[in-house]
N, C-alpha and C. Protein backbone atom coordinates (compact mmCIF):
# COMPACT_ATOMS: atom_id res chain seq x y z
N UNK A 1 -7.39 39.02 12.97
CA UNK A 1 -7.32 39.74 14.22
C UNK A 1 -8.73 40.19 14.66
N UNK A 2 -9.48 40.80 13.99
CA UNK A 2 -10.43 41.21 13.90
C UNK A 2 -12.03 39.87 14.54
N UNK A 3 -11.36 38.34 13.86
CA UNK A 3 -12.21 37.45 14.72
C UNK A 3 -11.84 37.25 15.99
N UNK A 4 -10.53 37.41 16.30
CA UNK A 4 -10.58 37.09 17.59
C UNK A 4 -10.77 38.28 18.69
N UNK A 5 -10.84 39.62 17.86
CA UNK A 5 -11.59 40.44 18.74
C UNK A 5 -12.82 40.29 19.17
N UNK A 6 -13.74 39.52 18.01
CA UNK A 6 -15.35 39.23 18.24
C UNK A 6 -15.13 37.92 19.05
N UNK A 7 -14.65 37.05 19.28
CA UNK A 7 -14.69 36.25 20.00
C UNK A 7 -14.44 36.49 21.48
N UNK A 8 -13.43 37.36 21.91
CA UNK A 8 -13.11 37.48 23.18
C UNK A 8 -14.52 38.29 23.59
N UNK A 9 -15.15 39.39 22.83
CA UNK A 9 -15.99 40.29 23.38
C UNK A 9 -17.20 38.98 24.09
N UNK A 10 -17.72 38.33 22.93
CA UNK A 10 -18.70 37.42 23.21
C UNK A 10 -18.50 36.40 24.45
N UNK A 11 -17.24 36.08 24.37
CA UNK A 11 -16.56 35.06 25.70
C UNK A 11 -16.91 36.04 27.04
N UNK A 12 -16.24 37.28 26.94
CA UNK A 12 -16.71 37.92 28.31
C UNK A 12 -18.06 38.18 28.31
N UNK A 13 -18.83 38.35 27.34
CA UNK A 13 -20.16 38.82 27.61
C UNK A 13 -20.93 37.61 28.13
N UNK A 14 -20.27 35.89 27.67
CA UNK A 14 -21.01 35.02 28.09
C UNK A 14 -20.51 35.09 29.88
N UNK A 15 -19.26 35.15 30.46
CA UNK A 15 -18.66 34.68 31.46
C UNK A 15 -19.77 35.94 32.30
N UNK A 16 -19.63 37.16 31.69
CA UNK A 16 -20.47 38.33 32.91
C UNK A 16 -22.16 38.33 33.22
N UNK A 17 -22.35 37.49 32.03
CA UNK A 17 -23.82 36.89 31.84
C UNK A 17 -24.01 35.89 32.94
N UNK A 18 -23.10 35.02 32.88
CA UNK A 18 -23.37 33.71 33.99
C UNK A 18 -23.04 33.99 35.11
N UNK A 19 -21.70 34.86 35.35
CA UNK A 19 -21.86 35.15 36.72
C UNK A 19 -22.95 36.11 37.43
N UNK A 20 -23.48 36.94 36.59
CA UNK A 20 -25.03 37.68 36.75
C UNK A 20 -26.39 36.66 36.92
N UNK A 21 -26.43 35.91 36.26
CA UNK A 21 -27.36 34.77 35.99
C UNK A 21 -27.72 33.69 36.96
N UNK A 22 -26.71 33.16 37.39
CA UNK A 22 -26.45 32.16 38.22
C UNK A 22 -26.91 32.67 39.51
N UNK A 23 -26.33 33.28 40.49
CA UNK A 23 -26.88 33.66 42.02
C UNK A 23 -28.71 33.36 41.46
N UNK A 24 -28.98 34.78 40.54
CA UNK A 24 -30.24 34.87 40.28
C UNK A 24 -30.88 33.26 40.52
N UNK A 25 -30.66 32.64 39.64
CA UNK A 25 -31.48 31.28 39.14
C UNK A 25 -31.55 30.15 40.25
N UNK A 26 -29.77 30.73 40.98
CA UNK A 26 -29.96 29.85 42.17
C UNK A 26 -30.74 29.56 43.00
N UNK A 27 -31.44 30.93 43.75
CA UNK A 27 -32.16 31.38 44.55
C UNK A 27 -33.66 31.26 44.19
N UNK A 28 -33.91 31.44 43.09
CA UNK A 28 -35.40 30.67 42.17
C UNK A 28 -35.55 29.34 42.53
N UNK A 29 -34.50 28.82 42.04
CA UNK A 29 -33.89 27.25 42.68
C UNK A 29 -34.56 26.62 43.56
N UNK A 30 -34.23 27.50 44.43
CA UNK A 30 -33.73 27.24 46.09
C UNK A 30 -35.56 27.36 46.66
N UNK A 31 -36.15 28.33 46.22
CA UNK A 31 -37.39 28.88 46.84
C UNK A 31 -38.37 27.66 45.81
N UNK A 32 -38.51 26.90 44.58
CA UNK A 32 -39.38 26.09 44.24
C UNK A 32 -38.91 24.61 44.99
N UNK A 33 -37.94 24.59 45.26
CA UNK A 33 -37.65 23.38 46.07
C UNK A 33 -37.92 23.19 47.76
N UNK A 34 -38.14 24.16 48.03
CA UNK A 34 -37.98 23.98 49.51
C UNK A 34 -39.46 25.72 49.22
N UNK A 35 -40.41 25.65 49.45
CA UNK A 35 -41.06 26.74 49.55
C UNK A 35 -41.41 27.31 50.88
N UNK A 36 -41.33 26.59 51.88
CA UNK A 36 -41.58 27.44 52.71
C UNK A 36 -39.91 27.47 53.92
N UNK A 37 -38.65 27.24 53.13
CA UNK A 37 -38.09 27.41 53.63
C UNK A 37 -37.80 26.08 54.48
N UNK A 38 -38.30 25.11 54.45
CA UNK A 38 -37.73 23.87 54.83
C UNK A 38 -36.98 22.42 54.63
N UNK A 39 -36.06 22.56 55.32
CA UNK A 39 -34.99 21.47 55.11
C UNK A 39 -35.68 20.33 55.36
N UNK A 40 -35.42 19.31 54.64
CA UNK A 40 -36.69 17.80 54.78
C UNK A 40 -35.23 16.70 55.57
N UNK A 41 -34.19 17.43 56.27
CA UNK A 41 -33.16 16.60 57.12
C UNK A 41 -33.87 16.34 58.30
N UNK A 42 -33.99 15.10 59.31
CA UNK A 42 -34.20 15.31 60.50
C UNK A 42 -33.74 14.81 61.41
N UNK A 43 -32.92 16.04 62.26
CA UNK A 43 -32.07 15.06 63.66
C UNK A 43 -32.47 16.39 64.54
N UNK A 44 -32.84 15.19 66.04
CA UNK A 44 -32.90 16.26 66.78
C UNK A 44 -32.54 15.13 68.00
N UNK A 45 -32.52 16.01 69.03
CA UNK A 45 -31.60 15.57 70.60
C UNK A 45 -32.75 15.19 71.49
N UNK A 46 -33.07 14.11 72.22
CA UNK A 46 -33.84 14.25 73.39
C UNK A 46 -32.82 13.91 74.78
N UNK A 47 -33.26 14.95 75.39
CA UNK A 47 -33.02 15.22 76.70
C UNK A 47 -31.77 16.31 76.55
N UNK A 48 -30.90 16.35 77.64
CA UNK A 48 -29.93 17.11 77.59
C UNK A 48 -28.51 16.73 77.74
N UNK A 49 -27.28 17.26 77.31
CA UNK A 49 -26.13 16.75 77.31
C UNK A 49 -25.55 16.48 78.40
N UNK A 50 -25.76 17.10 79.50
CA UNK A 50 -25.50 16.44 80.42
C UNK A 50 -26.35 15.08 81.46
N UNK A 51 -27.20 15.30 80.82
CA UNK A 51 -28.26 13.75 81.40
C UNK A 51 -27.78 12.63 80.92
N UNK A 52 -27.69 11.37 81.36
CA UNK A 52 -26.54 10.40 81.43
C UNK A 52 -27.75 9.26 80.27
N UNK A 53 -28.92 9.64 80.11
CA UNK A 53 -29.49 8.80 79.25
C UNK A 53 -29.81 9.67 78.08
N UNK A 54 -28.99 10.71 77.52
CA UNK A 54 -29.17 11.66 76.31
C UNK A 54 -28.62 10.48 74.97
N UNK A 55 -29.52 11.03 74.39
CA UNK A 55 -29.29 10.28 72.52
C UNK A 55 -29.55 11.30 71.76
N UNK A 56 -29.33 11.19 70.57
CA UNK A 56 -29.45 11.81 69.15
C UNK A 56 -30.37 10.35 68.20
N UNK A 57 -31.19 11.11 68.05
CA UNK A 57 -32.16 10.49 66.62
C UNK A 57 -31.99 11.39 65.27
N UNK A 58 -30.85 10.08 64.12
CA UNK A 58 -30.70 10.75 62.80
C UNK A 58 -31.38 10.33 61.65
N UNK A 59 -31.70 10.70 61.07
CA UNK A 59 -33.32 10.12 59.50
C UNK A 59 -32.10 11.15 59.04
N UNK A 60 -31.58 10.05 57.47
CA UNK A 60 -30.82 11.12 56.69
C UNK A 60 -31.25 10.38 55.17
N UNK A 61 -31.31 11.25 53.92
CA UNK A 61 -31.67 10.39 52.84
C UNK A 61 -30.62 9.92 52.52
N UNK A 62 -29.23 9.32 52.94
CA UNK A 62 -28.51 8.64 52.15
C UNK A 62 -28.62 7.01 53.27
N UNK A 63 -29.23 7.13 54.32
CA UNK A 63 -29.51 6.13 54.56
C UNK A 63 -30.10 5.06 53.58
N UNK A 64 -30.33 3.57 53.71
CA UNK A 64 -30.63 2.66 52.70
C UNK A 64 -32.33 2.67 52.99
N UNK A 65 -32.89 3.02 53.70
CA UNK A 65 -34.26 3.41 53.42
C UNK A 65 -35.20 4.24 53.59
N UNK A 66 -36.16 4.76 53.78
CA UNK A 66 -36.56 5.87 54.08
C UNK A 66 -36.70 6.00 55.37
N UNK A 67 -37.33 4.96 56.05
CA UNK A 67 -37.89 4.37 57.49
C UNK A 67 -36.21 4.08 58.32
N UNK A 68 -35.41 4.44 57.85
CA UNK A 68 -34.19 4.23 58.69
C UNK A 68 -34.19 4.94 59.51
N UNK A 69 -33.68 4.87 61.14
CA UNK A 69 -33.47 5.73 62.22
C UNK A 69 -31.81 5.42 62.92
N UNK A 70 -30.98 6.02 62.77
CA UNK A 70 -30.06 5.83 63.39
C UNK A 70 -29.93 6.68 65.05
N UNK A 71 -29.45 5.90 65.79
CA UNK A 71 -29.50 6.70 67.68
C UNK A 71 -28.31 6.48 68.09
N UNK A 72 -27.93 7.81 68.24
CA UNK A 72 -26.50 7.70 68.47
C UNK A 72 -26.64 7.94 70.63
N UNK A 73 -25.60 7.25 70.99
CA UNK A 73 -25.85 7.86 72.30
C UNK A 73 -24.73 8.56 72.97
N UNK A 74 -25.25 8.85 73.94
CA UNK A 74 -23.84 9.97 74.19
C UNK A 74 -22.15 9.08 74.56
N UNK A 75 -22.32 7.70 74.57
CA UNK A 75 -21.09 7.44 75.31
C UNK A 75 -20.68 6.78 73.82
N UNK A 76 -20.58 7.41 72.86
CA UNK A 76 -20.29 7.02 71.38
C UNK A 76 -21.37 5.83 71.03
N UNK A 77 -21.80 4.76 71.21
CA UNK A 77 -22.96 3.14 71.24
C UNK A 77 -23.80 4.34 69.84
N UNK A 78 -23.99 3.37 69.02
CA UNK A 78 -25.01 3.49 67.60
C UNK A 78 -25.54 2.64 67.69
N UNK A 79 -26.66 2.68 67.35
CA UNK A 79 -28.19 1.29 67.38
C UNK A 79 -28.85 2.01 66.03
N UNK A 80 -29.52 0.97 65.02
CA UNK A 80 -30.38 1.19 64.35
C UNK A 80 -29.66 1.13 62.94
N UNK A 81 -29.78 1.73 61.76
CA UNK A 81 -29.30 1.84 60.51
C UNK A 81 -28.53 2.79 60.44
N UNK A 82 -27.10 3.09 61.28
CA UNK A 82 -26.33 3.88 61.32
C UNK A 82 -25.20 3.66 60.12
């Protein structure tokens, strides 16, 4: 009886440890990977949604290369490595 009292203590002390631990380490994480706070995704819009020649330009890393550009346009039409 007595081991499985030492066991449960240590089990919660690991579970209150990690949930203490984790946010922490995340956020360490988060700030050596990206240091000044920037996302390396890039899509952005030229022109405006209602202008009849508006597109979207998407660069995503699961594209098949780095140099991929997918252009989406507003009347649904995709061109490029979409």
């Amino acid at each position: 009886m007595g081991a499985l009292r030492v066991a449960l203590l240590f089990g919660s002390a690991a579970v209150a440890l990690t949930l203490i631990l984790t946010p922490m380490l995340e956020d360490r994480t988060r700030r050596v990977a990206y240091p000044a706070g920037i996302d390396m995704m890039a899509t952005g819009s030229i022109g405006q949604r209602s202008n009849p020649g508006a597109y979207t330009i998407r660069r995503s890393v699961l594209q098949p290369s780095p140099n991929a550009v997918c252009i989406l346009r507003d009347n649904g039409m995709s061109t490029g490595d979409c």
